[in-house]
PDB file of N, CA and C in Angstrom:
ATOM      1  N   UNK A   1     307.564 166.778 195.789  1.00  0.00           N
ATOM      2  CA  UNK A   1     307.645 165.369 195.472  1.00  0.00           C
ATOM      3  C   UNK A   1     306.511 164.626 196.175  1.00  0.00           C
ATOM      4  N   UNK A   2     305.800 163.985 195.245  1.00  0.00           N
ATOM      5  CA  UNK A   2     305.156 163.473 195.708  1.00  0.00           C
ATOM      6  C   UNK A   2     304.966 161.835 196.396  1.00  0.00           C
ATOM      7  N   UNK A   3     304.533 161.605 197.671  1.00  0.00           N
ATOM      8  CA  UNK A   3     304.735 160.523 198.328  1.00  0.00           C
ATOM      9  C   UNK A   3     303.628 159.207 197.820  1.00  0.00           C
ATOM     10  N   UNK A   4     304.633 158.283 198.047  1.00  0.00           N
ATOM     11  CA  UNK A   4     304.125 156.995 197.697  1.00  0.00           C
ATOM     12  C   UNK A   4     302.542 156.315 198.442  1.00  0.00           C
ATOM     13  N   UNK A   5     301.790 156.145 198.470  1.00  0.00           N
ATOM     14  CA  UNK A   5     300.841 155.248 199.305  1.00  0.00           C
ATOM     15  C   UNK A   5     301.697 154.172 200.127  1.00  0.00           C
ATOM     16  N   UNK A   6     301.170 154.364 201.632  1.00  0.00           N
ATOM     17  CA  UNK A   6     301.636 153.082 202.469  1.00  0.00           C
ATOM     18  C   UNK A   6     300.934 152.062 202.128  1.00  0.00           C
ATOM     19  N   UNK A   7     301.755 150.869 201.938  1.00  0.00           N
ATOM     20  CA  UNK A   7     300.893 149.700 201.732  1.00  0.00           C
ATOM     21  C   UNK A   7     301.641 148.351 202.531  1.00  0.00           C
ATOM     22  N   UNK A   8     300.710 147.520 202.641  1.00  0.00           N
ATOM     23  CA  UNK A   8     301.731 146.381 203.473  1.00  0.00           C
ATOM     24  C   UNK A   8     302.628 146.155 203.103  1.00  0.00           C
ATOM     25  N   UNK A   9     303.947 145.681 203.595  1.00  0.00           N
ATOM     26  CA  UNK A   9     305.096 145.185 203.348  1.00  0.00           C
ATOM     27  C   UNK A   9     304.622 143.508 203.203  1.00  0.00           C
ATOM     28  N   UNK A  10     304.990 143.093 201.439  1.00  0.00           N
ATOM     29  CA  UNK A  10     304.549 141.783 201.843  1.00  0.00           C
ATOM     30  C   UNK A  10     306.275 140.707 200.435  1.00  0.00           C
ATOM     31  N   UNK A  11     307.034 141.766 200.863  1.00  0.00           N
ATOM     32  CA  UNK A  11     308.518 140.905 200.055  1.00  0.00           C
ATOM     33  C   UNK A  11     309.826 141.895 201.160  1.00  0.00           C
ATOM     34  N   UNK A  12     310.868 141.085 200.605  1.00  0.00           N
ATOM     35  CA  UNK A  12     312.027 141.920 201.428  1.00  0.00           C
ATOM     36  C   UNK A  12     311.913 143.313 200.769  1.00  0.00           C
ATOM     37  N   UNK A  13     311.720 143.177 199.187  1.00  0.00           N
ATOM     38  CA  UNK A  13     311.926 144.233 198.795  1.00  0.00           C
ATOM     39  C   UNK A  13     311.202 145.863 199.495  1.00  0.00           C
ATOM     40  N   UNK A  14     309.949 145.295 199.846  1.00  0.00           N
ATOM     41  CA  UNK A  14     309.176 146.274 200.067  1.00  0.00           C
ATOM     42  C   UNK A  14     309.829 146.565 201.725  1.00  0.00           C
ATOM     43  N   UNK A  15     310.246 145.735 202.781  1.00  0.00           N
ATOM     44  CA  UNK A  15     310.652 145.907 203.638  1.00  0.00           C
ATOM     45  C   UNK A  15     311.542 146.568 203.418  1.00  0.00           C
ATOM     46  N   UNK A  16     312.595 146.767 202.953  1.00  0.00           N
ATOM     47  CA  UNK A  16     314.438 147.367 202.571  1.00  0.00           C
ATOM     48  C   UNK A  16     313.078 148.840 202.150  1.00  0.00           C
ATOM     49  N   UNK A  17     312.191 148.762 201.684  1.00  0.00           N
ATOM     50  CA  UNK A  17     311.975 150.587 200.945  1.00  0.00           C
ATOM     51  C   UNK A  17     311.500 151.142 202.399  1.00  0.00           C
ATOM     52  N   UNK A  18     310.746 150.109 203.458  1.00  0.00           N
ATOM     53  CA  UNK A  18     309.882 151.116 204.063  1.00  0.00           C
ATOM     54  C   UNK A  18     310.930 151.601 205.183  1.00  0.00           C
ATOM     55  N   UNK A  19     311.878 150.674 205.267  1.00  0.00           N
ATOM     56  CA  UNK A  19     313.306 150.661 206.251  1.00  0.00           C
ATOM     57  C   UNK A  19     313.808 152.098 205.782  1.00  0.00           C
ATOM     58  N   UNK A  20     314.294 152.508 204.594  1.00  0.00           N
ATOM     59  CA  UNK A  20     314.987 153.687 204.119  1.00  0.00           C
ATOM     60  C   UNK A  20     313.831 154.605 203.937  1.00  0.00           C
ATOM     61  N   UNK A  21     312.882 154.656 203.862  1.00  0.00           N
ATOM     62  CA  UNK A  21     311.826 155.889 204.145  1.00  0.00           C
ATOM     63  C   UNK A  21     311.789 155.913 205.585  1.00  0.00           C
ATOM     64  N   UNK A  22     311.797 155.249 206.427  1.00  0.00           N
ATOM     65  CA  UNK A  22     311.608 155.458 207.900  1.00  0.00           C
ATOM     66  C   UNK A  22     312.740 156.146 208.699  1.00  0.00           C
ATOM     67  N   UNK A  23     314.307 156.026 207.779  1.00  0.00           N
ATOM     68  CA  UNK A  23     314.975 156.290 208.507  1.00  0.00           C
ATOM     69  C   UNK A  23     315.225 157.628 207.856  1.00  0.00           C
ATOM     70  N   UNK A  24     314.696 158.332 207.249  1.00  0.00           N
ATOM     71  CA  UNK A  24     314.443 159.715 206.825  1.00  0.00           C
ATOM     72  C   UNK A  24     314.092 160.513 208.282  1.00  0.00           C
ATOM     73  N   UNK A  25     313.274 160.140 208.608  1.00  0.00           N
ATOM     74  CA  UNK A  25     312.399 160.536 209.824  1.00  0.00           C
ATOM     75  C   UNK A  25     313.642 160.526 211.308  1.00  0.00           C
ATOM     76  N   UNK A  26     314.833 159.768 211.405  1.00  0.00           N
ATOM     77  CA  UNK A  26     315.589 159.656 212.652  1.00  0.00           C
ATOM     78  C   UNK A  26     315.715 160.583 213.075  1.00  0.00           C
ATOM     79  N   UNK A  27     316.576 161.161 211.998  1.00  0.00           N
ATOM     80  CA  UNK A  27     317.662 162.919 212.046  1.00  0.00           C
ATOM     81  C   UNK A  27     316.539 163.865 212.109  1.00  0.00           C
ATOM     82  N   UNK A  28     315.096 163.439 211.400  1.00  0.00           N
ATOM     83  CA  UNK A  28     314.688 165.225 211.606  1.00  0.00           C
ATOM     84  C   UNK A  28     312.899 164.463 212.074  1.00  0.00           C
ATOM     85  N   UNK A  29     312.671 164.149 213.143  1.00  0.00           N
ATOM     86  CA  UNK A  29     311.600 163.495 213.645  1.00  0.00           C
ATOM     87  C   UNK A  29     310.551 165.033 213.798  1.00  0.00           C
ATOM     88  N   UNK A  30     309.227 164.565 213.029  1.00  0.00           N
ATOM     89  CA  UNK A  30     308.310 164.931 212.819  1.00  0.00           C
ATOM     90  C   UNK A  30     307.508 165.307 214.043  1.00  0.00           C
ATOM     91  N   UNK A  31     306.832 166.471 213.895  1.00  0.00           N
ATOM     92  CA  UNK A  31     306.084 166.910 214.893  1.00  0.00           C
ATOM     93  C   UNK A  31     304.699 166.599 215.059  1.00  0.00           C
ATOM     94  N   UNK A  32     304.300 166.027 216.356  1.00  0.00           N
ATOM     95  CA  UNK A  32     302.761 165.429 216.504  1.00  0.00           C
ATOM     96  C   UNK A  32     301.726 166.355 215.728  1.00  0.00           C
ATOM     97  N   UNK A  33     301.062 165.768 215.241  1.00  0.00           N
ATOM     98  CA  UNK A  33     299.795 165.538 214.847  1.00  0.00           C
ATOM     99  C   UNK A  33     300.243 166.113 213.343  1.00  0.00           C
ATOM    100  N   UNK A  34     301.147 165.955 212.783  1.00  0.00           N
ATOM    101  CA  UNK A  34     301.281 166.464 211.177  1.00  0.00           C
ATOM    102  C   UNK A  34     300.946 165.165 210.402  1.00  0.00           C
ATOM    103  N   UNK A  35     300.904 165.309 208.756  1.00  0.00           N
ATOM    104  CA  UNK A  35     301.141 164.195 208.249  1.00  0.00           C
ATOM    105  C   UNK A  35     302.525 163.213 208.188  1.00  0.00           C
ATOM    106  N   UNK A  36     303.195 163.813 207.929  1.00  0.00           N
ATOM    107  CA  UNK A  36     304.939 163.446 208.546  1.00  0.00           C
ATOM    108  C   UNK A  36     304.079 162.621 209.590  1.00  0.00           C
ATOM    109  N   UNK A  37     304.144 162.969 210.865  1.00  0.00           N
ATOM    110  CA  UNK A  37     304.230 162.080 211.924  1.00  0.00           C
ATOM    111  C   UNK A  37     302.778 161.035 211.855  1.00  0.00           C
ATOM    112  N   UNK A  38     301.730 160.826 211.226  1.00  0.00           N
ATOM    113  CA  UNK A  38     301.009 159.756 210.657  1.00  0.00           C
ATOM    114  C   UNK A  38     301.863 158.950 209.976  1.00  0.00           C
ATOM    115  N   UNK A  39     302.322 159.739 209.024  1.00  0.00           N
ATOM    116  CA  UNK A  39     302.679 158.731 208.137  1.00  0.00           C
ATOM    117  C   UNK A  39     304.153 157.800 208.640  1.00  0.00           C
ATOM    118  N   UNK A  40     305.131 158.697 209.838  1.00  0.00           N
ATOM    119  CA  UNK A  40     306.304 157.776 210.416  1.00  0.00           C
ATOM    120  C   UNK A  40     305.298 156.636 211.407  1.00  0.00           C
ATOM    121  N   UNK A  41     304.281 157.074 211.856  1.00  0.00           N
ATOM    122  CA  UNK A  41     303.571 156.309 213.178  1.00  0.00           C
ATOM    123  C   UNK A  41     303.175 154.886 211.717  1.00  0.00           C
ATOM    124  N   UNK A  42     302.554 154.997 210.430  1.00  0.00           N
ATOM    125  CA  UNK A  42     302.141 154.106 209.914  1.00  0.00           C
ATOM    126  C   UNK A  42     303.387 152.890 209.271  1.00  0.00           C
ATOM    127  N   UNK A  43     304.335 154.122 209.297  1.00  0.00           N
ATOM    128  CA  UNK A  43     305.225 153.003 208.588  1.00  0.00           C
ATOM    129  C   UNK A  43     306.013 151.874 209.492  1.00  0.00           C
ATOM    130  N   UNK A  44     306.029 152.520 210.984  1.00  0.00           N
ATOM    131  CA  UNK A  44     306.481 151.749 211.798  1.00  0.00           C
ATOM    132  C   UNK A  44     305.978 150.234 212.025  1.00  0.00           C
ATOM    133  N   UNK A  45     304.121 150.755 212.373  1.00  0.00           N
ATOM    134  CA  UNK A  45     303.173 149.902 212.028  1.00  0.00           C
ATOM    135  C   UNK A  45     303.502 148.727 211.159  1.00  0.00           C
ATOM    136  N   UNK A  46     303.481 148.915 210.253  1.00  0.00           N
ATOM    137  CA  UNK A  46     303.822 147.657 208.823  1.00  0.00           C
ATOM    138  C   UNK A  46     305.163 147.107 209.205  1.00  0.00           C
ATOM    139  N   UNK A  47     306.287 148.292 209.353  1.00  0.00           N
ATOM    140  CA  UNK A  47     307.354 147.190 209.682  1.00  0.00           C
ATOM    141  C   UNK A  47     307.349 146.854 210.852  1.00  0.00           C
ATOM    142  N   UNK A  48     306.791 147.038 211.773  1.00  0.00           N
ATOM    143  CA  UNK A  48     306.563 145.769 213.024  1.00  0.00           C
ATOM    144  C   UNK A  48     306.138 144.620 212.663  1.00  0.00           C
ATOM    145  N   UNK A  49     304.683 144.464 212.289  1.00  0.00           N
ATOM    146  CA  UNK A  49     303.900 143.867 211.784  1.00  0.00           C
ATOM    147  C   UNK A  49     304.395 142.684 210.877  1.00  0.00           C
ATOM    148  N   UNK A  50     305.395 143.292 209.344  1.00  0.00           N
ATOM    149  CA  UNK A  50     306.576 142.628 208.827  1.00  0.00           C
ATOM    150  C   UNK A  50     307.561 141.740 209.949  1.00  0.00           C
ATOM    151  N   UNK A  51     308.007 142.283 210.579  1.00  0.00           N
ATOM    152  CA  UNK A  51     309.120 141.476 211.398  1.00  0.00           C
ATOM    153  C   UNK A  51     308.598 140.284 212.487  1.00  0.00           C
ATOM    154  N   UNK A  52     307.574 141.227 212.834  1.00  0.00           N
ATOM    155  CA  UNK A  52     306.631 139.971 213.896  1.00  0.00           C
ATOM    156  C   UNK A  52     306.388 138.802 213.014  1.00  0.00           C
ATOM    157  N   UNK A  53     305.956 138.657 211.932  1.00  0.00           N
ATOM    158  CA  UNK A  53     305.842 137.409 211.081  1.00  0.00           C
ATOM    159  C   UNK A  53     306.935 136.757 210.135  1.00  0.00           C
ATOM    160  N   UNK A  54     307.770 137.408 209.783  1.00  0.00           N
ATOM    161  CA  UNK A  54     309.092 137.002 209.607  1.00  0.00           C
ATOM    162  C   UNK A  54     310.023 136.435 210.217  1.00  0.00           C
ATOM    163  N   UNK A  55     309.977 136.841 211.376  1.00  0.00           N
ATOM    164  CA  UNK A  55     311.067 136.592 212.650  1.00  0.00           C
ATOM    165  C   UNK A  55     310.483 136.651 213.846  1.00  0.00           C
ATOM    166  N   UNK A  56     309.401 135.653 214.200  1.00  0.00           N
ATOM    167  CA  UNK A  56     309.042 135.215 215.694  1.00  0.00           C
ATOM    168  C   UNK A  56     310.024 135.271 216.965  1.00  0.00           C
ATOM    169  N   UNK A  57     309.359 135.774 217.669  1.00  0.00           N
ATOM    170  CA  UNK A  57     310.053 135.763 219.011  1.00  0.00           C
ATOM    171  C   UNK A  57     309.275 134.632 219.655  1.00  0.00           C
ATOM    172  N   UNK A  58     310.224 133.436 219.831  1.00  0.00           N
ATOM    173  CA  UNK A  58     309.539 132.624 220.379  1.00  0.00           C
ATOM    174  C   UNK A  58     309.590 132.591 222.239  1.00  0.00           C
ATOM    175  N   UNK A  59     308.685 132.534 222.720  1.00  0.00           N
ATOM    176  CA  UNK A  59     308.924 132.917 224.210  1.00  0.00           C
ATOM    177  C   UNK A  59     309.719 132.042 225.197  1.00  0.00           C
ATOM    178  N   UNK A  60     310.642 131.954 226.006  1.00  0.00           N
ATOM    179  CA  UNK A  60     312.031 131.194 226.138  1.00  0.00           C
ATOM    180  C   UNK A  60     311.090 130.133 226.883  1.00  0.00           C
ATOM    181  N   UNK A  61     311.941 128.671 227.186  1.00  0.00           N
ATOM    182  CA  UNK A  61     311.293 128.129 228.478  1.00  0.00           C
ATOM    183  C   UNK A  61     311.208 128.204 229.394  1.00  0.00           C
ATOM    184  N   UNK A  62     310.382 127.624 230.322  1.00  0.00           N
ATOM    185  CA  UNK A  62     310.527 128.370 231.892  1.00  0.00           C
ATOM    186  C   UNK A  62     311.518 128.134 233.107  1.00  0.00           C
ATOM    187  N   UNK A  63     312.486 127.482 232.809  1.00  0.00           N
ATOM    188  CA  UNK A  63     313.775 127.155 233.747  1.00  0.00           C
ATOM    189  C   UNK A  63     314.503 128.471 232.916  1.00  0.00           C
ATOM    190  N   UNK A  64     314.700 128.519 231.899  1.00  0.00           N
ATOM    191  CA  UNK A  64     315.757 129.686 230.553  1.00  0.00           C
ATOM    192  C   UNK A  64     314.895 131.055 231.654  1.00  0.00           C
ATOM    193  N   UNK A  65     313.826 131.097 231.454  1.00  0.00           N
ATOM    194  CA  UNK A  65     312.973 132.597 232.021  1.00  0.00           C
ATOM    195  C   UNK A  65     313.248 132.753 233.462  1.00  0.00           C
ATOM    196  N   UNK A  66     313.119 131.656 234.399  1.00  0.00           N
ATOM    197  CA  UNK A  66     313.492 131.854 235.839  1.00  0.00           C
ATOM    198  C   UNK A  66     315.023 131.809 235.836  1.00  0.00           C
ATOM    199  N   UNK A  67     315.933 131.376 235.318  1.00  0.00           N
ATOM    200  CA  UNK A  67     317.631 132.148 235.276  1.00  0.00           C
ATOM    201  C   UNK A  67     317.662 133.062 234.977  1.00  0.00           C
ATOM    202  N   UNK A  68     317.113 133.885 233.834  1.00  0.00           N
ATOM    203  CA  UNK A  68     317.742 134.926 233.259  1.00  0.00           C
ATOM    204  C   UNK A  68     316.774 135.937 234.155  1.00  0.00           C
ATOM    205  N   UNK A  69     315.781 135.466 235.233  1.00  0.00           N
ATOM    206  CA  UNK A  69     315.294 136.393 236.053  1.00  0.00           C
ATOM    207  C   UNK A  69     316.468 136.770 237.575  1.00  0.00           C
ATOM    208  N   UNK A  70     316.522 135.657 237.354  1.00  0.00           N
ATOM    209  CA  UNK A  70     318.052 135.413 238.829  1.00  0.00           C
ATOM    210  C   UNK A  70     319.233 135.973 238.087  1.00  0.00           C
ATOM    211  N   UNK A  71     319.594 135.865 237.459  1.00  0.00           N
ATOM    212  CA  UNK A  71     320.547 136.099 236.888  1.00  0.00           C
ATOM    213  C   UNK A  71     321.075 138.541 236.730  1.00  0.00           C
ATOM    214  N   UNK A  72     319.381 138.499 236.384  1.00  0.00           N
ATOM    215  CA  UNK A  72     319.521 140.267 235.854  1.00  0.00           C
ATOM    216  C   UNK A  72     318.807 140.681 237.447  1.00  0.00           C
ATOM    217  N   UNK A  73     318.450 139.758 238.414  1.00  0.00           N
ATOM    218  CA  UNK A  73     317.849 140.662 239.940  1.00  0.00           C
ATOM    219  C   UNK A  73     319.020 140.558 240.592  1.00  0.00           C
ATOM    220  N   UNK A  74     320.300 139.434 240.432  1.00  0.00           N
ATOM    221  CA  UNK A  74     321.420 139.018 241.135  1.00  0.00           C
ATOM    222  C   UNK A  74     320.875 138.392 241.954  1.00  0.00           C
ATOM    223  N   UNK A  75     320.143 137.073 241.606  1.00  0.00           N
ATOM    224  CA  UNK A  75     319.727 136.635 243.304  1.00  0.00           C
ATOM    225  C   UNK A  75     320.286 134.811 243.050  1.00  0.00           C
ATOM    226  N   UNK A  76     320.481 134.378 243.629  1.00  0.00           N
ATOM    227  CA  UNK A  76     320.896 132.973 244.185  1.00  0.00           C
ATOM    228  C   UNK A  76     319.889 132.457 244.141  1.00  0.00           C
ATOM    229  N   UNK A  77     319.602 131.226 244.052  1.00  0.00           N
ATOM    230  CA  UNK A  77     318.570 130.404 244.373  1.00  0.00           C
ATOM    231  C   UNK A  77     317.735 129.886 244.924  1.00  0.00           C
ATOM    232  N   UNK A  78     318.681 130.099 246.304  1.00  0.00           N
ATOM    233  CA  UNK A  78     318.210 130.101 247.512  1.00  0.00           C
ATOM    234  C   UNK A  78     317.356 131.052 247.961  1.00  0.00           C
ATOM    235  N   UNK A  79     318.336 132.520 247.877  1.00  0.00           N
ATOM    236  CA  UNK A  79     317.577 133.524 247.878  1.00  0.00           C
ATOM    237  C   UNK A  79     316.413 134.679 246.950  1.00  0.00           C
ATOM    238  N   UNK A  80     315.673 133.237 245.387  1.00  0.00           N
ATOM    239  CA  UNK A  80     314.885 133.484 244.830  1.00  0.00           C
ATOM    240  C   UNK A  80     313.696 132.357 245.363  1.00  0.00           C
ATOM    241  N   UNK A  81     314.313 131.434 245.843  1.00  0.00           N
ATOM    242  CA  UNK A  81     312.834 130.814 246.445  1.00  0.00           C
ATOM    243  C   UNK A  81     312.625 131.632 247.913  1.00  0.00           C
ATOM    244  N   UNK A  82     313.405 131.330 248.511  1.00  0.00           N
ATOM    245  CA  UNK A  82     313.307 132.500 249.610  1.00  0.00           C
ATOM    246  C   UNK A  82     312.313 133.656 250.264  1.00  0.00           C
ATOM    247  N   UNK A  83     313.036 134.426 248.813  1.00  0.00           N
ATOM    248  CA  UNK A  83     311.879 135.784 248.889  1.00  0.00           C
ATOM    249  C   UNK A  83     311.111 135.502 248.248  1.00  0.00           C
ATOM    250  N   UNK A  84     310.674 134.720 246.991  1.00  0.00           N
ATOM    251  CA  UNK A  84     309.429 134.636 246.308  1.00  0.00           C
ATOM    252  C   UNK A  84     308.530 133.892 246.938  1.00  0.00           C
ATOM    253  N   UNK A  85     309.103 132.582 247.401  1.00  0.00           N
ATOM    254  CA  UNK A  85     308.061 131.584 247.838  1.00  0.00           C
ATOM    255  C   UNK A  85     307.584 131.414 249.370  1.00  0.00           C
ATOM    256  N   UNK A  86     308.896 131.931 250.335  1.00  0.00           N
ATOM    257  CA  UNK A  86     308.585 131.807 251.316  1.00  0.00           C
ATOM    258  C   UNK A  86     309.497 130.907 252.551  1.00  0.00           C
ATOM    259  N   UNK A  87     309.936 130.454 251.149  1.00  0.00           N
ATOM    260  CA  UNK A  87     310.681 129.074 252.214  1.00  0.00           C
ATOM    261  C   UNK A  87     311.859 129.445 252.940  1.00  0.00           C
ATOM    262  N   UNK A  88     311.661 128.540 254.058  1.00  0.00           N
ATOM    263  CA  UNK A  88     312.566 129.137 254.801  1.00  0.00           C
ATOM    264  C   UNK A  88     314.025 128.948 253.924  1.00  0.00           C
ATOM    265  N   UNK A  89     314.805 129.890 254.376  1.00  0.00           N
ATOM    266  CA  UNK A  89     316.534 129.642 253.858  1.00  0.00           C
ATOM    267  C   UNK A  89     317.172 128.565 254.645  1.00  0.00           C
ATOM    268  N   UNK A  90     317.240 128.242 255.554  1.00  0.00           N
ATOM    269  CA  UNK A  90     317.921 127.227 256.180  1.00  0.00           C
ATOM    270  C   UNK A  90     317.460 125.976 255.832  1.00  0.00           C
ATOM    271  N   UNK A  91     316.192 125.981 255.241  1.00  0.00           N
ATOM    272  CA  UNK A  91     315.693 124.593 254.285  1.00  0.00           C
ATOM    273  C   UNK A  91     316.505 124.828 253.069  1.00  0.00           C
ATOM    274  N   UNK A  92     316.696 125.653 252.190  1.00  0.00           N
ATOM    275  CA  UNK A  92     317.560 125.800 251.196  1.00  0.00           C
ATOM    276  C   UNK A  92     318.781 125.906 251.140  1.00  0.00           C
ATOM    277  N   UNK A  93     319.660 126.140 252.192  1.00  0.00           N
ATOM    278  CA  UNK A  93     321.306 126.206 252.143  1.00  0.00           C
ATOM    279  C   UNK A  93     321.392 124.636 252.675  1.00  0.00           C
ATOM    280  N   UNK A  94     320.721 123.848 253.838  1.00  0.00           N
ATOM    281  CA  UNK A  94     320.830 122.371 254.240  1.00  0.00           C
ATOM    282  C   UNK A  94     321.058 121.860 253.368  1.00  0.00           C
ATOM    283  N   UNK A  95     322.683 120.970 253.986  1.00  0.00           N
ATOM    284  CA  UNK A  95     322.931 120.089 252.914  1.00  0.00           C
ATOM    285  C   UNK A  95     321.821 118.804 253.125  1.00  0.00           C
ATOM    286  N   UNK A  96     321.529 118.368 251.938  1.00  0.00           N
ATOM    287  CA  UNK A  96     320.668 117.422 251.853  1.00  0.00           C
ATOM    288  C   UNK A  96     320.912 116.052 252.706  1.00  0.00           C
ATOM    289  N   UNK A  97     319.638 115.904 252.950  1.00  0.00           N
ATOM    290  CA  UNK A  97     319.462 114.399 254.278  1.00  0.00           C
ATOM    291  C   UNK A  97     319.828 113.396 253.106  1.00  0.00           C
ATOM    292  N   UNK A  98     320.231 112.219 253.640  1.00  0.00           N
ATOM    293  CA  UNK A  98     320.805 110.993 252.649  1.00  0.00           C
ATOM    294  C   UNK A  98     319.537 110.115 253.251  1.00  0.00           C
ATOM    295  N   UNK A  99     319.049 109.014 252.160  1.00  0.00           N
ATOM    296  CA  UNK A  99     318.111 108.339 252.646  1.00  0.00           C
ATOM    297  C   UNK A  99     318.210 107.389 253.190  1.00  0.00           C
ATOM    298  N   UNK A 100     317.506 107.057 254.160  1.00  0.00           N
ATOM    299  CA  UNK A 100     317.087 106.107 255.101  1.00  0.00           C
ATOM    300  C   UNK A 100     316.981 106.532 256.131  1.00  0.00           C
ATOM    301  N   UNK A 101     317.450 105.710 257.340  1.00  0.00           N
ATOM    302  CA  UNK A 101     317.163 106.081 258.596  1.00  0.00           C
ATOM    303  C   UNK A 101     317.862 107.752 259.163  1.00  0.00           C
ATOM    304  N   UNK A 102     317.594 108.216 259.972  1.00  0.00           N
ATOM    305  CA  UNK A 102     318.240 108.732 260.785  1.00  0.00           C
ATOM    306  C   UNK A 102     318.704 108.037 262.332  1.00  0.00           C
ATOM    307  N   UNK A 103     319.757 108.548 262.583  1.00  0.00           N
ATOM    308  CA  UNK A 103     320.354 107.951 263.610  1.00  0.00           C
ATOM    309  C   UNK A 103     319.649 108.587 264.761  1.00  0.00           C
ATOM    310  N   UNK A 104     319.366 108.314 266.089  1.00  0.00           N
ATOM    311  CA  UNK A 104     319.076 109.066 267.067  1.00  0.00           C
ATOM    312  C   UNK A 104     320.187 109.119 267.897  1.00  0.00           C
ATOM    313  N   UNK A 105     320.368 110.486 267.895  1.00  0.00           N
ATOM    314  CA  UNK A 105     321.410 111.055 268.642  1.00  0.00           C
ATOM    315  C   UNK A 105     321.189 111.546 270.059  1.00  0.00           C
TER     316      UNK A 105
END
């Protein structure tokens, strides 16, 4: 049987074909340097390529990116400025000065 020419994926339709030709390749993955394995390395290619422009990954904001960095290291806040920046911790756990004067004690 003879195989189709790879060509860009440029409709769903063509995406849904290169999806079910690719997943030919799961169960019985091709051995380097054959045509089989060109041709799974090309089809991947296109459907990346497809999805990257279809469905952007838009990159999160940067408060969203510094939580979900605290969040997956387990670190506190305190103890992400801390170790990243330097600052002391006892500047970061202090409950905050109220403004105006201080009293002299």
């Amino acid at each position: 049987m003879a195989k189709k020419m790879i060509r860009p994926i440029r409709s769903e339709a063509d995406y849904d074909t290169a999806l079910e030709e690719i997943e030919r390749y799961f169960d019985d993955e091709p051995k380097p340097g054959t045509a089989d394995a060109d041709r799974f390395d090309l089809l991947a290619l296109i459907i990346e390529d497809y999805e990257r422009k279809r469905w952007p990954i838009e990159p999160p904001d940067t408060i969203d990116a510094i939580r979900y960095r605290m969040e997956t290291g387990g670190f506190t806040q305190a103890e992400q400025l801390h170790r990243g920046w330097g600052i002391p911790a006892e500047a970061l756990i202090a409950p905050p000065q109220t403004r105006g004067r201080r009293s002299a004690a």
